[in-house]
C-alpha atoms as a PDB file:
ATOM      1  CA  UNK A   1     182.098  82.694 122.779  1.00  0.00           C
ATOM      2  CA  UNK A   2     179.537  80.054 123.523  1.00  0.00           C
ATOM      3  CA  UNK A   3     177.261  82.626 124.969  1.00  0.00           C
ATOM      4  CA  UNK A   4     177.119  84.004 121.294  1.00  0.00           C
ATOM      5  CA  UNK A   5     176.685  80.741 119.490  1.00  0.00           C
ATOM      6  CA  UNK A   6     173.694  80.254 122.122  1.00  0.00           C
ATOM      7  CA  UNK A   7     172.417  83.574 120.961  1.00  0.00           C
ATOM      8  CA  UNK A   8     173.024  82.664 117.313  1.00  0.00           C
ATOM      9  CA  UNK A   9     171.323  78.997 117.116  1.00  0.00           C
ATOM     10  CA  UNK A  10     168.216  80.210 119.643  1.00  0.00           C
ATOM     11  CA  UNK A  11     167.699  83.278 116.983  1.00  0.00           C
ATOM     12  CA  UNK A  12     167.762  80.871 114.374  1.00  0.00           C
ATOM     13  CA  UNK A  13     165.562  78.823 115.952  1.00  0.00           C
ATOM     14  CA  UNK A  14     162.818  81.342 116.409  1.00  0.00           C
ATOM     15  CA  UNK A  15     163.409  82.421 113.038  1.00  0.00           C
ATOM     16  CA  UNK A  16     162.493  79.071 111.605  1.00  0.00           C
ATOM     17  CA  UNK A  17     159.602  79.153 114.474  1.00  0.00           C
ATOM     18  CA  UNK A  18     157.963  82.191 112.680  1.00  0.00           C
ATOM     19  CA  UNK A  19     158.617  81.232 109.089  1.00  0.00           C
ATOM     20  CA  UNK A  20     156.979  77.808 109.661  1.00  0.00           C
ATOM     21  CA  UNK A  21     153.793  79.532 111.519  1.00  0.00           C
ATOM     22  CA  UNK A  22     153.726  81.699 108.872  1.00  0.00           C
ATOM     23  CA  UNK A  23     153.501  78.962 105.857  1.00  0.00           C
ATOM     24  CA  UNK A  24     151.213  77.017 107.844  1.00  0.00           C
ATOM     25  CA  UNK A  25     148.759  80.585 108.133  1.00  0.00           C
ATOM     26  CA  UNK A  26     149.183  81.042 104.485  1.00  0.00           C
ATOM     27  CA  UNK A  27     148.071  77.635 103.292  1.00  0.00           C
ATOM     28  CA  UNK A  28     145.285  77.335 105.520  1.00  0.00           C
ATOM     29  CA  UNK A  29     144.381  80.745 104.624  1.00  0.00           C
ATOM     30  CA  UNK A  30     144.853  79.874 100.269  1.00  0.00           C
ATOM     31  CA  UNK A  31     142.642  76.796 101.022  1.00  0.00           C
ATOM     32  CA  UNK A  32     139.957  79.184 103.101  1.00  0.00           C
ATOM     33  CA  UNK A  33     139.795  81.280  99.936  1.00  0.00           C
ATOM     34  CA  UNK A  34     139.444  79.054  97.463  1.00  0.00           C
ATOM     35  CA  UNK A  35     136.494  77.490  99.142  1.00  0.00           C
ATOM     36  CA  UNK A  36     135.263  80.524  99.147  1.00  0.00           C
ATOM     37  CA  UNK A  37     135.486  80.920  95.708  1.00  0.00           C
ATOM     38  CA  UNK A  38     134.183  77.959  95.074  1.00  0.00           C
ATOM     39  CA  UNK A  39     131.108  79.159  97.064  1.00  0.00           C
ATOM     40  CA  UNK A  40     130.562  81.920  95.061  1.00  0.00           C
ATOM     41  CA  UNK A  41     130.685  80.516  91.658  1.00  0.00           C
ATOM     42  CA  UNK A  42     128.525  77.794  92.894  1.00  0.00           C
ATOM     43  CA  UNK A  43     125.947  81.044  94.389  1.00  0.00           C
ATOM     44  CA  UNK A  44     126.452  82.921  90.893  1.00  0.00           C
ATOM     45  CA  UNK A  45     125.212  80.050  88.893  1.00  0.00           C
ATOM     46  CA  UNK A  46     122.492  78.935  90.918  1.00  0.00           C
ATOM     47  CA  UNK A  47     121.386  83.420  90.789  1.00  0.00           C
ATOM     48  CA  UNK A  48     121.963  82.818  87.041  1.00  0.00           C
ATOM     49  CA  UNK A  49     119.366  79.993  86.948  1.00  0.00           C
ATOM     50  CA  UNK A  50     116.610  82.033  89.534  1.00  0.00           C
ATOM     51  CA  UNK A  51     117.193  84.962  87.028  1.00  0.00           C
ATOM     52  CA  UNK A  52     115.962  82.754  84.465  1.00  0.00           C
ATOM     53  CA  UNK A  53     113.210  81.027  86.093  1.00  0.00           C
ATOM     54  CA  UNK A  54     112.574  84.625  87.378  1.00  0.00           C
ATOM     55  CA  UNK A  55     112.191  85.945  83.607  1.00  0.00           C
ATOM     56  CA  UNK A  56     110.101  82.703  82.632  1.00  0.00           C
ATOM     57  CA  UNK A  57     107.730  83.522  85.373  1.00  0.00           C
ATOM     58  CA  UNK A  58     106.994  86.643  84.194  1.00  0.00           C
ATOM     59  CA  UNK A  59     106.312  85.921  81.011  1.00  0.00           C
ATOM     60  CA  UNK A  60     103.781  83.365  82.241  1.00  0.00           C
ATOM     61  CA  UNK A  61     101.931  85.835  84.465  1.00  0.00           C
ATOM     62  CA  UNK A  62     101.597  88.149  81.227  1.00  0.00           C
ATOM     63  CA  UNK A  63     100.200  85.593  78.864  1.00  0.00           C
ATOM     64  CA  UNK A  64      97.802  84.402  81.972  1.00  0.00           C
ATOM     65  CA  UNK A  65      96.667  87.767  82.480  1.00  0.00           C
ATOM     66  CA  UNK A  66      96.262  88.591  78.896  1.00  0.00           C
ATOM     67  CA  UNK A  67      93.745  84.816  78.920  1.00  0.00           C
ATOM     68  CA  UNK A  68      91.936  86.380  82.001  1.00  0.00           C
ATOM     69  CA  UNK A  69      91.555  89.428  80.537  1.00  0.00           C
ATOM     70  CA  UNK A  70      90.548  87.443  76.890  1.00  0.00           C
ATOM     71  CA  UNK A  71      87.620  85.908  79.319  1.00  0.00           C
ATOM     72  CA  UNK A  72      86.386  88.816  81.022  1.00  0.00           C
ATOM     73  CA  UNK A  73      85.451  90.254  77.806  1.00  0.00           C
ATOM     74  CA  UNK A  74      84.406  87.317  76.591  1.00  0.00           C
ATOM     75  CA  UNK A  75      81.825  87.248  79.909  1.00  0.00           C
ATOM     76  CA  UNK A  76      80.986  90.642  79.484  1.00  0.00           C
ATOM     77  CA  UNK A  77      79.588  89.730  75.920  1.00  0.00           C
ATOM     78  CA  UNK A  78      77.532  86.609  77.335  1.00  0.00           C
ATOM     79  CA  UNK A  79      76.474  88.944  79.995  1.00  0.00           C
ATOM     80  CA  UNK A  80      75.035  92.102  77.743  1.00  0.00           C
ATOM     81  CA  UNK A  81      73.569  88.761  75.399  1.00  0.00           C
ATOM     82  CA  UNK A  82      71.652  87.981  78.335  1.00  0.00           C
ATOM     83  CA  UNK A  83      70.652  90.911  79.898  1.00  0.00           C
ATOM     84  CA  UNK A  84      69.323  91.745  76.310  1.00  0.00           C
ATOM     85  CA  UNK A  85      66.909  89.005  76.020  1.00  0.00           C
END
């Protein structure tokens, strides 16, 4: 009889072992992913922001190129104005 009472509280006992270590896992495991969520809205705003600077960049290298290309023709005029005299 006390043999199965023995057998009965030390199954119990592991029972509550493994549902503890499992609680613990899960927490640490919630808190793991919301940092990593956290990361990745932090990363996907900050990619938002380069795509922006990214698209305001480019439109700076057009209008630049468009001046440059403004004063090579405008050289090319000075130089045929010259060459002419």
């Amino acid at each position: 009889m006390w043999d199965i009472v023995a057998c009965v509280i030390a199954a119990l006992a592991m029972i509550w072992a493994i549902y503890r270590d499992r609680s613990s896992d899960n927490s640490e495991l919630i808190e793991r992913i919301h940092d990593l969520e956290t990361n990745v809205s932090g990363h996907s705003s900050k990619l938002d922001r380069l795509e922006q600077e990214t698209d305001e960049l480019e439109t700076t290298i057009r209008n630049l190129e468009k001046q440059i290309h403004q004063m090579d023709l405008k050289i090319e005029r000075i130089l045929v104005i010259l060459e002419n005299k």
